[in-house]
Protein backbone atom coordinates (compact mmCIF):
# COMPACT_ATOMS: atom_id res chain seq x y z
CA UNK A 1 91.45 138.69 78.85
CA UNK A 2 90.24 137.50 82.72
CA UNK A 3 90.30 134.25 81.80
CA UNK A 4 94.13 134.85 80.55
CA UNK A 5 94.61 136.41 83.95
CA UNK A 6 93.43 133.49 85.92
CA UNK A 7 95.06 131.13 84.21
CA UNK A 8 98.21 133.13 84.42
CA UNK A 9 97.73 133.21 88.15
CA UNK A 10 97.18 129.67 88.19
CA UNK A 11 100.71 128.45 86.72
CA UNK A 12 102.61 131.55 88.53
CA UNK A 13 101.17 129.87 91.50
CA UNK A 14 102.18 126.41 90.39
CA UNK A 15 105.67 127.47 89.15
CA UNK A 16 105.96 129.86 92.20
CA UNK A 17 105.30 126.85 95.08
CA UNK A 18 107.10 124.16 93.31
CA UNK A 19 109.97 126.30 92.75
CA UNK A 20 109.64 127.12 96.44
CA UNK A 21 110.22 123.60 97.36
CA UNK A 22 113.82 123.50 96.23
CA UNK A 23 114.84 126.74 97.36
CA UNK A 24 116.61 126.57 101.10
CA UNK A 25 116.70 129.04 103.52
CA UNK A 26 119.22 130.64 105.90
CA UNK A 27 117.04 130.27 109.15
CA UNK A 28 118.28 128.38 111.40
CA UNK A 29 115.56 125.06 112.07
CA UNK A 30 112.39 125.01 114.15
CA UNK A 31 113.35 123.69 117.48
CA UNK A 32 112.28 120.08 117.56
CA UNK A 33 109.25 119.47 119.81
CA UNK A 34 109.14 117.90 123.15
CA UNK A 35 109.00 113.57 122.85
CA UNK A 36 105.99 114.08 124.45
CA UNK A 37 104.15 115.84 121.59
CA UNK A 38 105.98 114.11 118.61
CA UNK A 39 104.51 110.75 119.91
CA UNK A 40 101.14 111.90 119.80
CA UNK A 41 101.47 114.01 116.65
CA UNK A 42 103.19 111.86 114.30
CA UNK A 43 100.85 109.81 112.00
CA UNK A 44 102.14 106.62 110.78
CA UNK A 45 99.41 104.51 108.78
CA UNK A 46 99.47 101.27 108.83
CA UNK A 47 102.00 99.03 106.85
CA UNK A 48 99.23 96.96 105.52
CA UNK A 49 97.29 99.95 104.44
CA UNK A 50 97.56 99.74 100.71
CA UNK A 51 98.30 102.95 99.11
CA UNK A 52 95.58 103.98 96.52
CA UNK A 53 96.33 103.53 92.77
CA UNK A 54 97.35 106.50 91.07
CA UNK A 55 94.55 107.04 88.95
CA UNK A 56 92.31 107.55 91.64
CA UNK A 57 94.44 110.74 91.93
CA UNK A 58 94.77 111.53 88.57
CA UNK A 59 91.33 111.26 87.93
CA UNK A 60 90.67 114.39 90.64
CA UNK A 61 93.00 116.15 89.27
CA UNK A 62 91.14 115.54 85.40
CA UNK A 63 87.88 117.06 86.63
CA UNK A 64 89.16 119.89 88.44
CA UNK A 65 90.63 120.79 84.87
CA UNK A 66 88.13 119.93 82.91
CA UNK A 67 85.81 123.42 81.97
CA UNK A 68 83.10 121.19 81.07
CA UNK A 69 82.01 120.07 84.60
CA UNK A 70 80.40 122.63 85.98
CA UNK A 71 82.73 123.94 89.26
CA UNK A 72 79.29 123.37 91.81
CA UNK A 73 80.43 119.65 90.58
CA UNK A 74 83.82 120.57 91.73
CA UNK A 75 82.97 121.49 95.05
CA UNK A 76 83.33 117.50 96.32
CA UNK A 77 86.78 117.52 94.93
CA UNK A 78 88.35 120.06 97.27
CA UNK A 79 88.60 119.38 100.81
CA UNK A 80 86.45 122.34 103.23
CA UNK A 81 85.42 123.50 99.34
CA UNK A 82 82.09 125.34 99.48
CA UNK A 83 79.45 127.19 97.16
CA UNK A 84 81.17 130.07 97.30
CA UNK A 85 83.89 128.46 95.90
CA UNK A 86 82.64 126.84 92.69
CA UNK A 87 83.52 130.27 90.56
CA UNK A 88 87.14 130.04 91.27
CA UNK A 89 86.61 126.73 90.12
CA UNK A 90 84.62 127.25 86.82
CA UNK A 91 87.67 130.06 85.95
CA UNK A 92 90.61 127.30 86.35
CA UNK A 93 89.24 125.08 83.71
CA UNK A 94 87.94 127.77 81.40
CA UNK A 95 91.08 129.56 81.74
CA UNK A 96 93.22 126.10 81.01
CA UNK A 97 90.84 125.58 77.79
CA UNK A 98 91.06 129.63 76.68
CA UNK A 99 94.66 129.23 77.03
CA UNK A 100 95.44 125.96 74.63
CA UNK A 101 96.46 124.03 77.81
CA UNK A 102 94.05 121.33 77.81
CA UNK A 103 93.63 118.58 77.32
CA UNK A 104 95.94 118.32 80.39
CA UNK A 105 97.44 114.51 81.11
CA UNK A 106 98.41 113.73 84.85
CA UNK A 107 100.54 111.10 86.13
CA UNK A 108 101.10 110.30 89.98
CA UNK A 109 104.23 109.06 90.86
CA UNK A 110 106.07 108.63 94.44
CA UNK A 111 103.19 107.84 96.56
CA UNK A 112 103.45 108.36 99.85
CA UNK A 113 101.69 108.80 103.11
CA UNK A 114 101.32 112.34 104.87
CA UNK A 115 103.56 112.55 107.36
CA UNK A 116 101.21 114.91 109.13
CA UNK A 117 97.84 114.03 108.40
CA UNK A 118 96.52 110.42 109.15
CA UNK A 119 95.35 108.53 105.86
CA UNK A 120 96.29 111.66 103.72
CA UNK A 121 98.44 110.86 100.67
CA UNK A 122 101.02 112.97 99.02
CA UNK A 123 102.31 112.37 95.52
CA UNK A 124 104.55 113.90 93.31
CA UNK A 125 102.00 115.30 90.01
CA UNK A 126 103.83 115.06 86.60
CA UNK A 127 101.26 117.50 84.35
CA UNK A 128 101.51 117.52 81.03
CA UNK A 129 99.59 120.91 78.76
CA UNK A 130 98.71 120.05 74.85
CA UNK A 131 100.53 123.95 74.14
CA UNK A 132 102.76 123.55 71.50
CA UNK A 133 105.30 122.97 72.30
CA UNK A 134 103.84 121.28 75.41
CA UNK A 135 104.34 122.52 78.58
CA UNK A 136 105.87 120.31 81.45
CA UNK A 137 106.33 120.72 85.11
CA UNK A 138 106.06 118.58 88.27
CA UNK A 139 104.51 119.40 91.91
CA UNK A 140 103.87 117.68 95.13
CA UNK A 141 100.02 117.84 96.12
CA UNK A 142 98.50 116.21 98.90
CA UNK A 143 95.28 114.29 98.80
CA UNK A 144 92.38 113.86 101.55
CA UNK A 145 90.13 110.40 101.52
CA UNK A 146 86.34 111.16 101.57
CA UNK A 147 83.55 108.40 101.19
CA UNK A 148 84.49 106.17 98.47
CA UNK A 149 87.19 108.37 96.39
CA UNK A 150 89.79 111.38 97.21
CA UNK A 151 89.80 115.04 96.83
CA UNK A 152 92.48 117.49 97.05
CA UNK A 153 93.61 118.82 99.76
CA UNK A 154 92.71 122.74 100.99
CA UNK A 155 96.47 123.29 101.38
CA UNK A 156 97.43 122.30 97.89
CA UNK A 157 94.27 123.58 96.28
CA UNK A 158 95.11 127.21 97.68
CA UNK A 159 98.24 126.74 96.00
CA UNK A 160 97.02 125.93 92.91
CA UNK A 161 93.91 127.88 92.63
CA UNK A 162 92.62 131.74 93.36
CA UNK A 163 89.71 131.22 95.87
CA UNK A 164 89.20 134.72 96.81
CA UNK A 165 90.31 137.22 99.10
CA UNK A 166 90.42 134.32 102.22
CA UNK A 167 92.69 131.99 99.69
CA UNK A 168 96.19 132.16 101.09
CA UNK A 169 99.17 130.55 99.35
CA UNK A 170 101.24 128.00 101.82
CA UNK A 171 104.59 125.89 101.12
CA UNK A 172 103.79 122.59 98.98
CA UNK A 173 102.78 119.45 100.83
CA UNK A 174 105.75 117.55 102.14
């Protein structure tokens, strides 16, 4: 029954974040910072900086899910992602496959660039279990460029994953 647990854990977390992104709040709004700072802070790629194609995305998302590669594998695909790491890992995908989720299908739409983090990208995920009746649900996720590929970002794999006792849910990408 763990792997129930996990997996459990895994779409409360999912269903929990994205549902926090449409939910407003009563406080009033962070004071905006001085002109000074916002200059140096905001990141604006480049115009002519192609966005990458969505599978590149997808296809991140595809291992992380799939309980076949082994999670020290998975390690690459999670930005600041270490050994310590690769049993959380191993437990998403088993817990997807124990759970008639999987095969999972993934679809990137409304690519963007971060608007805090230079040559990050955010995109909305459209996921897609095999359950019957299949279960469907959207969330933004942020990716990080490294070498020749992407991996997910720390932020939106904390939301998405249980890492441990230092793992600490945060609000969706924007």
């Amino acid at each position: 029954m763990p792997s129930r647990t996990a997996f459990l854990s895994a779409v409360t977390a999912l269903v929990a974040a994205f549902g926090l992104c449409g939910c407003s709040s009563d406080a009033p709004p962070a004071a905006e910072p001085p002109a000074a700072a916002t200059a140096t802070t905001s990141v604006v790629p480049p115009v002519s900086s192609p966005l990458p194609p969505p599978q590149a995305l997808t296809d991140v998302l595809a291992r992380l899910s799939d309980p076949a590669v082994p999670g020290a594998d998975k390690i690459g695909l999670v930005e600041l992602a270490t050994a310590d790491d690769a049993s959380a890992l191993d437990k998403f995908g088993k817990a997807l496959a124990d759970n008639g989720a999987l095969p999972l299908t993934f679809e990137a739409v409304d690519l963007k660039w971060s608007d805090s983090e230079a040559g990050n990208v955010v995109a909305t995920i459209n996921v897609t279990t095999a359950n019957k009746p299949p279960g469907k649900f959207s969330f933004p996720m942020e990716f990080k460029p490294v070498r020749d590929g992407w991996q997910l970002t720390r932020k939106t794999a904390n939301l998405l994953l249980e890492f441990g006792e230092g793992a600490t849910a945060t609000s969706p990408p924007p």
